[in-house]
C-alpha atoms as a PDB file:
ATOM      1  CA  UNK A   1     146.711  22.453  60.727  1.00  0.00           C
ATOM      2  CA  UNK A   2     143.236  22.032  60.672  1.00  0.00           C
ATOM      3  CA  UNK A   3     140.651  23.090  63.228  1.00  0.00           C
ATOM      4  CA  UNK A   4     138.294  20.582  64.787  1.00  0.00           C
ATOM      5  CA  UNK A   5     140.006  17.699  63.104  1.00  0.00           C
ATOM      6  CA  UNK A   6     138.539  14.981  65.134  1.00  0.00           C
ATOM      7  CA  UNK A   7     134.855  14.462  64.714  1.00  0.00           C
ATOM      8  CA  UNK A   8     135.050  14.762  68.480  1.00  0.00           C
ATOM      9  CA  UNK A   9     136.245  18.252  68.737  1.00  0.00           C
ATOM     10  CA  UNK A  10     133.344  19.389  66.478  1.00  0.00           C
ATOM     11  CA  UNK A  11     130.757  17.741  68.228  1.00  0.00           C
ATOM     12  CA  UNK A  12     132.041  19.878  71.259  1.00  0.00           C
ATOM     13  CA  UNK A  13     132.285  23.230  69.412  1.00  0.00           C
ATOM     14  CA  UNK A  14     129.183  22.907  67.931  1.00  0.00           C
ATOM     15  CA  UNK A  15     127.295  21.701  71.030  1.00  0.00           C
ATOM     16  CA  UNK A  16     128.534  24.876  72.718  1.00  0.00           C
ATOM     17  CA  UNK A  17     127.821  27.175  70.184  1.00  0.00           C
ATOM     18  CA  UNK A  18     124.051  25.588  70.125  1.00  0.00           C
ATOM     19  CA  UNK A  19     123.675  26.631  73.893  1.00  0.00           C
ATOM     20  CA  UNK A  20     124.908  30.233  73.402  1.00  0.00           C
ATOM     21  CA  UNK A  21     122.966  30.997  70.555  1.00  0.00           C
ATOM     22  CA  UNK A  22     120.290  29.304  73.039  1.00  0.00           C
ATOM     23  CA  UNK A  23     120.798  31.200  75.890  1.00  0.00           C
ATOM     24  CA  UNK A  24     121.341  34.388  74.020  1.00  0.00           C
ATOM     25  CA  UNK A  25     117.680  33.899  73.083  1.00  0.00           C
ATOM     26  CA  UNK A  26     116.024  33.471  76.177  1.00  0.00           C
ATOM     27  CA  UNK A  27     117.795  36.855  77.566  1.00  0.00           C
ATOM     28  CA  UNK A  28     116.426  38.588  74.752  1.00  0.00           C
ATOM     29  CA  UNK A  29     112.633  37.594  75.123  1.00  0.00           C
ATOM     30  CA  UNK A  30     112.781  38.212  78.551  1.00  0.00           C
ATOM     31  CA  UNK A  31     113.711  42.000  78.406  1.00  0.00           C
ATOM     32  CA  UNK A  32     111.061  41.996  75.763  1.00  0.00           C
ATOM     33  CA  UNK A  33     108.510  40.669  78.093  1.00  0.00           C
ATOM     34  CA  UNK A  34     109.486  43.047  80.958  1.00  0.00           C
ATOM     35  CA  UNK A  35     107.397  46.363  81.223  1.00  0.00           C
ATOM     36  CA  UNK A  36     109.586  49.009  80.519  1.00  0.00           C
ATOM     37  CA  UNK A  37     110.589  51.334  83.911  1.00  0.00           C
ATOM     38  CA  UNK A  38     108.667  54.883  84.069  1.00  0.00           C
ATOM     39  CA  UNK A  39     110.206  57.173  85.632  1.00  0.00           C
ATOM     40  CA  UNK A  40     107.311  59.659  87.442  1.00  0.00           C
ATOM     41  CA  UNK A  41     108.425  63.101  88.741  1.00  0.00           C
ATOM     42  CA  UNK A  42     106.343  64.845  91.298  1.00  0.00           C
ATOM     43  CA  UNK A  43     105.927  68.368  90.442  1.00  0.00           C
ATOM     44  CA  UNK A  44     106.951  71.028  93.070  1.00  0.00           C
ATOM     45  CA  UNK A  45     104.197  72.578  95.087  1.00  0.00           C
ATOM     46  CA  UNK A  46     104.438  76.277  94.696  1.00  0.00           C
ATOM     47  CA  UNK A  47     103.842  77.881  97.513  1.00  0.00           C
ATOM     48  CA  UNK A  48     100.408  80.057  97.885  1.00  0.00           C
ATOM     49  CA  UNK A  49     101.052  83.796  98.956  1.00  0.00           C
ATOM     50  CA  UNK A  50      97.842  85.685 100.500  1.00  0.00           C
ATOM     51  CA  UNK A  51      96.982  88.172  97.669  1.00  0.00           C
ATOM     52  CA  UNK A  52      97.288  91.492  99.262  1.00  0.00           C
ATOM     53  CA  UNK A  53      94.359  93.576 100.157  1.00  0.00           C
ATOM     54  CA  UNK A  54      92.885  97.151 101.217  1.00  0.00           C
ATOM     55  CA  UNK A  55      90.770  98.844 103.604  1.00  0.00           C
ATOM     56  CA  UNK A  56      88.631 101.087 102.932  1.00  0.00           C
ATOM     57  CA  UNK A  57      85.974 102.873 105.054  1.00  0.00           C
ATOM     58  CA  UNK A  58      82.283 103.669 103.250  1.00  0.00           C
ATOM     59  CA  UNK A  59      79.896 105.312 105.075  1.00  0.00           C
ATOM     60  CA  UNK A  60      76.711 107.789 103.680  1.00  0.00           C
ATOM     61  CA  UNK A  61      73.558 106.788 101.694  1.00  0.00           C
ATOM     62  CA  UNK A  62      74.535 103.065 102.079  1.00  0.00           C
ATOM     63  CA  UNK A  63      72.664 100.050 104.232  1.00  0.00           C
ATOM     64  CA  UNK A  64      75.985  98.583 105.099  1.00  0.00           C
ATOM     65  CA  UNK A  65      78.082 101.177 106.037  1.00  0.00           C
ATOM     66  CA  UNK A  66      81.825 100.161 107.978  1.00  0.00           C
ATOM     67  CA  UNK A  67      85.088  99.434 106.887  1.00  0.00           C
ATOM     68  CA  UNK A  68      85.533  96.413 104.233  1.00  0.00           C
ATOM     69  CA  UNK A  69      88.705  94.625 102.618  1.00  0.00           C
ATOM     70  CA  UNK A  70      88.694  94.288  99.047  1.00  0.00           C
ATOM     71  CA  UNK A  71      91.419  92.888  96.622  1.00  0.00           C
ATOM     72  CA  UNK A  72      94.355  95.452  95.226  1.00  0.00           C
ATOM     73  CA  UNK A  73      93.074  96.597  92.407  1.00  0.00           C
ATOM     74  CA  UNK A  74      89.550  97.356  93.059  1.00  0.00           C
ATOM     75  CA  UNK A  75      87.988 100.317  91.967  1.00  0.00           C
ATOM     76  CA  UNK A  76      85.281 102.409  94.367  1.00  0.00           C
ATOM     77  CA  UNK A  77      82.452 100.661  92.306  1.00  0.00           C
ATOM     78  CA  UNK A  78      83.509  97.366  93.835  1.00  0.00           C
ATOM     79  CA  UNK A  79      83.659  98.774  97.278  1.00  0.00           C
ATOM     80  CA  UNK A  80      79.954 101.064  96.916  1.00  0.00           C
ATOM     81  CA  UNK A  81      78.302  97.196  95.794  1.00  0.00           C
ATOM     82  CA  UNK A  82      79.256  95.503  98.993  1.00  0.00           C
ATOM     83  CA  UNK A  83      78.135  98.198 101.229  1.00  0.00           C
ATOM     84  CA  UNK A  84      74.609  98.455  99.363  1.00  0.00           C
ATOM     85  CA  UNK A  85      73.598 101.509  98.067  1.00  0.00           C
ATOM     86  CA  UNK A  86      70.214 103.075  99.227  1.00  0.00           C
ATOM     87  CA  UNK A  87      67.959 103.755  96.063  1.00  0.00           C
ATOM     88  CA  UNK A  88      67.626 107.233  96.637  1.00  0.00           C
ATOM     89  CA  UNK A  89      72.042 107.374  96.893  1.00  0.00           C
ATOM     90  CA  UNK A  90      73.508 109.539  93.726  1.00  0.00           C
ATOM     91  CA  UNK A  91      76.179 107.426  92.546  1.00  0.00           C
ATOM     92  CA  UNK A  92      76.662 110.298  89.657  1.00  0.00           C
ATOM     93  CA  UNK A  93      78.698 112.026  92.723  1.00  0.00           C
ATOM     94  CA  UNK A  94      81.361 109.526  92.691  1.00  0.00           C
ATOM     95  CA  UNK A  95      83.920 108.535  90.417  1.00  0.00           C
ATOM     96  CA  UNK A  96      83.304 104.621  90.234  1.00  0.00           C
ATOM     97  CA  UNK A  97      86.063 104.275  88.163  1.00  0.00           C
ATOM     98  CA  UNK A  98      88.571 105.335  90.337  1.00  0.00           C
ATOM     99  CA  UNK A  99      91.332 102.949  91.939  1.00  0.00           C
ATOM    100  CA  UNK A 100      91.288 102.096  95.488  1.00  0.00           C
ATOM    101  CA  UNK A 101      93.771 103.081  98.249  1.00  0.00           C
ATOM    102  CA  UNK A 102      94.279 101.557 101.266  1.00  0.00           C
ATOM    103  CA  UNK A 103      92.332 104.022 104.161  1.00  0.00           C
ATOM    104  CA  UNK A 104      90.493 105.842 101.826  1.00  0.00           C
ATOM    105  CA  UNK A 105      87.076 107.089 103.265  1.00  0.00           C
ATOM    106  CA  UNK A 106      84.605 107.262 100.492  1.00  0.00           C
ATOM    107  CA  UNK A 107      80.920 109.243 101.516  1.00  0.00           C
ATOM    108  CA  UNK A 108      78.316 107.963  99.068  1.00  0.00           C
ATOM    109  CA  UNK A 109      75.808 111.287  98.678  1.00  0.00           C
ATOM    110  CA  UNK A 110      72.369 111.250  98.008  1.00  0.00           C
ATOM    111  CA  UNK A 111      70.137 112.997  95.366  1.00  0.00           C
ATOM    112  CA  UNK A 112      69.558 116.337  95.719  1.00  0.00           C
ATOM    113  CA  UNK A 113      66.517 117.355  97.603  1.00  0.00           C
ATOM    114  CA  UNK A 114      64.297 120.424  97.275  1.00  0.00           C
ATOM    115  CA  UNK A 115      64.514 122.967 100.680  1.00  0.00           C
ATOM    116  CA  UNK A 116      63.701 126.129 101.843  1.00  0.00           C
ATOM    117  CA  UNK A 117      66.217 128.209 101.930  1.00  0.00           C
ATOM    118  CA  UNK A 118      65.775 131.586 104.781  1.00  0.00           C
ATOM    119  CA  UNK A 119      65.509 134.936 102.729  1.00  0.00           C
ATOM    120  CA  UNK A 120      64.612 137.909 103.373  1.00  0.00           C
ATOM    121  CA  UNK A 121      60.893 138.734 102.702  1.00  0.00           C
ATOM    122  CA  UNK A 122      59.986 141.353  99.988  1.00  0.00           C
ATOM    123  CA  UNK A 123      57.819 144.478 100.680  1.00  0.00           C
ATOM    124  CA  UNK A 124      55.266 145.803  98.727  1.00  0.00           C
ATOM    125  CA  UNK A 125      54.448 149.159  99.129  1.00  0.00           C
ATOM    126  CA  UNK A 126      50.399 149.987  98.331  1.00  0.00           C
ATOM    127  CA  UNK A 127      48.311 152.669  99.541  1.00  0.00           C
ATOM    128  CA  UNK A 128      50.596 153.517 102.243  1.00  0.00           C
ATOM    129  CA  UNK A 129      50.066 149.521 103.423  1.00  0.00           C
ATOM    130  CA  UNK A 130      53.048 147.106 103.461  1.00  0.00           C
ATOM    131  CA  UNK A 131      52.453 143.632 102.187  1.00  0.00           C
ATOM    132  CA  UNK A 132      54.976 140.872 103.018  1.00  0.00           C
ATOM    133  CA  UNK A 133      55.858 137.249 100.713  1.00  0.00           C
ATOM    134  CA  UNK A 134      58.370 135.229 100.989  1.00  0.00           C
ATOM    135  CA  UNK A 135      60.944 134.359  97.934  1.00  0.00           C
ATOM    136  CA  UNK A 136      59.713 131.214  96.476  1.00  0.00           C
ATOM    137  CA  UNK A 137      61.729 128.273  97.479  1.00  0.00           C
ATOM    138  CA  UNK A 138      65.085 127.686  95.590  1.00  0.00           C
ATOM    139  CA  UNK A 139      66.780 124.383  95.066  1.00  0.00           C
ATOM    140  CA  UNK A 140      69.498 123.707  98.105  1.00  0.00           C
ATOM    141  CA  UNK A 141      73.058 122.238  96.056  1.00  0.00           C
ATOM    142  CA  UNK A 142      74.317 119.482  97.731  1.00  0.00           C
ATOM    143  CA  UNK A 143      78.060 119.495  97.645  1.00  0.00           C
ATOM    144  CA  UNK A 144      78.124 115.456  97.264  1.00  0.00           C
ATOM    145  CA  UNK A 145      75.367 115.074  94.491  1.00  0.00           C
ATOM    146  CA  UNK A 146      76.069 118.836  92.699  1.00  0.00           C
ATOM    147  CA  UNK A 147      76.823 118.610  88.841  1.00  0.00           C
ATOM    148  CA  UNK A 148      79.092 121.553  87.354  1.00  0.00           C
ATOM    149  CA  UNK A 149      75.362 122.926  86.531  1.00  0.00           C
ATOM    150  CA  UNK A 150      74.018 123.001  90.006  1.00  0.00           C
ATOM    151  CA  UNK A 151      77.140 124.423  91.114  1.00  0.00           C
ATOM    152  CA  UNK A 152      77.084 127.217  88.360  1.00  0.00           C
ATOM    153  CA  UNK A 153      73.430 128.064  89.510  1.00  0.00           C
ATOM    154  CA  UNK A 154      75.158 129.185  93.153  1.00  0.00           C
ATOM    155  CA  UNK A 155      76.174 133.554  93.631  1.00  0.00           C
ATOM    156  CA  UNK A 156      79.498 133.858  91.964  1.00  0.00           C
ATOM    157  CA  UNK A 157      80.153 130.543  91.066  1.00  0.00           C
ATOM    158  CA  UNK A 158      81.509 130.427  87.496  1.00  0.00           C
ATOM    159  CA  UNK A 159      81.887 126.956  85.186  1.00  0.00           C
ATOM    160  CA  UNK A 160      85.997 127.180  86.801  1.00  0.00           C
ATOM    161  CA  UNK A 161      85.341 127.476  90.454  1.00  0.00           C
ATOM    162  CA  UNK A 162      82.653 124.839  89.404  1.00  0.00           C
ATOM    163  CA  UNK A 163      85.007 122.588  88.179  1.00  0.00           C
ATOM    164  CA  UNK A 164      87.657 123.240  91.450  1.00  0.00           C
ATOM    165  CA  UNK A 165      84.857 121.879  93.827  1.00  0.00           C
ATOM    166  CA  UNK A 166      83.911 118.734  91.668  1.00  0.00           C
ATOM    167  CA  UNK A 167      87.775 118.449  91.470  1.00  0.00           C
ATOM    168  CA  UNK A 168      88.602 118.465  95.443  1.00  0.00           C
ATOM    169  CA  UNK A 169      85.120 116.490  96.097  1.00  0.00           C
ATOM    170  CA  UNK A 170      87.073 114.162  93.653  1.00  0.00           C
ATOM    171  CA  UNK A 171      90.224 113.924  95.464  1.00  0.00           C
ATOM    172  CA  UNK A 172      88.321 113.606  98.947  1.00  0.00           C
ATOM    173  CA  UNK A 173      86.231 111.140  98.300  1.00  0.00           C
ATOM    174  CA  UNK A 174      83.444 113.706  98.914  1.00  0.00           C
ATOM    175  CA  UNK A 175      82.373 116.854 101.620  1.00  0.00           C
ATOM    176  CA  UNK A 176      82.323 115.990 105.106  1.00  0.00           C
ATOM    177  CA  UNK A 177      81.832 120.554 105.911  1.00  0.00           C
ATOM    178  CA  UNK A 178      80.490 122.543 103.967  1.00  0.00           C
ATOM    179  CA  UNK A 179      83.425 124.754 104.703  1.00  0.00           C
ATOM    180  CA  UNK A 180      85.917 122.734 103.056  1.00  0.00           C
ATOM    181  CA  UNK A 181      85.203 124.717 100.289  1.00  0.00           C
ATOM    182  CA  UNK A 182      87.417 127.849 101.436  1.00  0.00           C
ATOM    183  CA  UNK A 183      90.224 124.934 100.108  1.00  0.00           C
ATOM    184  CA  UNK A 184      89.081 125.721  96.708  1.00  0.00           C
ATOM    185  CA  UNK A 185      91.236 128.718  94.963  1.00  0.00           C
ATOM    186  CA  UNK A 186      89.004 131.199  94.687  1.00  0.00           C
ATOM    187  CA  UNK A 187      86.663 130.870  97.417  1.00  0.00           C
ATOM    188  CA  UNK A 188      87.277 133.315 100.321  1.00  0.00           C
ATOM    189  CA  UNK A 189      85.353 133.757 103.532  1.00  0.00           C
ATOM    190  CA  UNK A 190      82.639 136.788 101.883  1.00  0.00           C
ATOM    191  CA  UNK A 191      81.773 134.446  98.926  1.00  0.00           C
ATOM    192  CA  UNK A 192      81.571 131.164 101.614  1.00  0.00           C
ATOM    193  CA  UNK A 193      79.022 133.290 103.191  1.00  0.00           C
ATOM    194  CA  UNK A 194      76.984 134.288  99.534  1.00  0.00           C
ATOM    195  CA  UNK A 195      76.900 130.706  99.022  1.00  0.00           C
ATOM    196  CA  UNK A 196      76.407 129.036 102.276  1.00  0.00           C
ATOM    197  CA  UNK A 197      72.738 129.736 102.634  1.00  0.00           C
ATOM    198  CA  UNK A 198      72.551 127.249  99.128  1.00  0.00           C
ATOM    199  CA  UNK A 199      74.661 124.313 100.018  1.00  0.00           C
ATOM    200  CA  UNK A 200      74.336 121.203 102.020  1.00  0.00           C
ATOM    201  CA  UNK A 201      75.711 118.304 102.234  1.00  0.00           C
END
């Protein structure tokens, strides 16, 4: 049997063929002309934490002097710039490199002054006359400025007990007594009271 054997039937078959091929084409040039669909994902908001911070109370040869609040992680240089040194403050008596803790006191000292220190006088004995002078003025140590020299240059202080007092000045942040030094090892009340006549703070 043969398909489409009446001109008829062909005329149908093709006709219909025509308008699929047709309509086929128009479906495909209109997804072709149609902007293609973005898809645009809104990135999560993270969510800001406070970054944690110290206080720390700074006080001495300073124009600001108080309690501040610095970042963690800041280092007593940090905190001795916001409270503005005074020119004549001795930042040699403070470890600037040091870290920070939260209620740590730090005393910035000031350089070491020249003072008169009481003595007794010494006599001279001449032609059955007495004749009286003072010792000549010695340089006062001041426990917050003192390098392991000036320290040395004190009655029975050696370069160890020197290094024990720049050690606990360290830890303290510096000298708010001159007696805190009978905490060093080594220093008892008789040598406090050698010394004390030399030191100031």
């Amino acid at each position: 049997m043969v398909l489409w054997e009446h001109p008829f039937e062909r005329y149908i078959a093709l006709t219909s063929l025509v308008t699929i091929a047709i309509s086929l084409a128009l479906l495909a040039g209109k997804r072709l002309k149609e902007p293609p669909v973005m898809i645009l994902q809104t990135p999560p908001i993270k969510g800001s934490s406070p970054e944690p911070q110290i206080t720390v109370h700074i006080k001495g040869a300073v124009a600001n002097p108080g309690l501040f609040s610095l970042p963690y992680g800041s280092r007593v240089a940090d905190a001795v710039k916001r409270a503005r040194p005074f020119k004549r403050a001795d930042l040699n008596g403070l470890n600037l490199a040091q870290f920070l803790e939260d209620g740590q006191e730090i005393v910035v000292p000031e350089r070491t002054e020249v003072s008169q220190v009481p003595s007794r006088p010494l006599v001279n004995r001449t032609g059955g006359s007495l004749t009286f002078w003072g010792v000549p003025p010695v340089r006062k140590v001041h426990l917050n400025s003192a390098t392991e020299k000036d320290l040395e240059r004190l009655p029975g202080i050696g370069p160890a007990l020197a290094r024990r007092i720049l050690e606990l000045r360290r830890q303290r942040g510096g000298f708010k007594s001159v007696d805190e030094l009978l905490q060093v090892p080594g220093i008892g009340p008789k040598k406090m009271e050698k010394i004390r006549a030399y030191i100031g703070l």
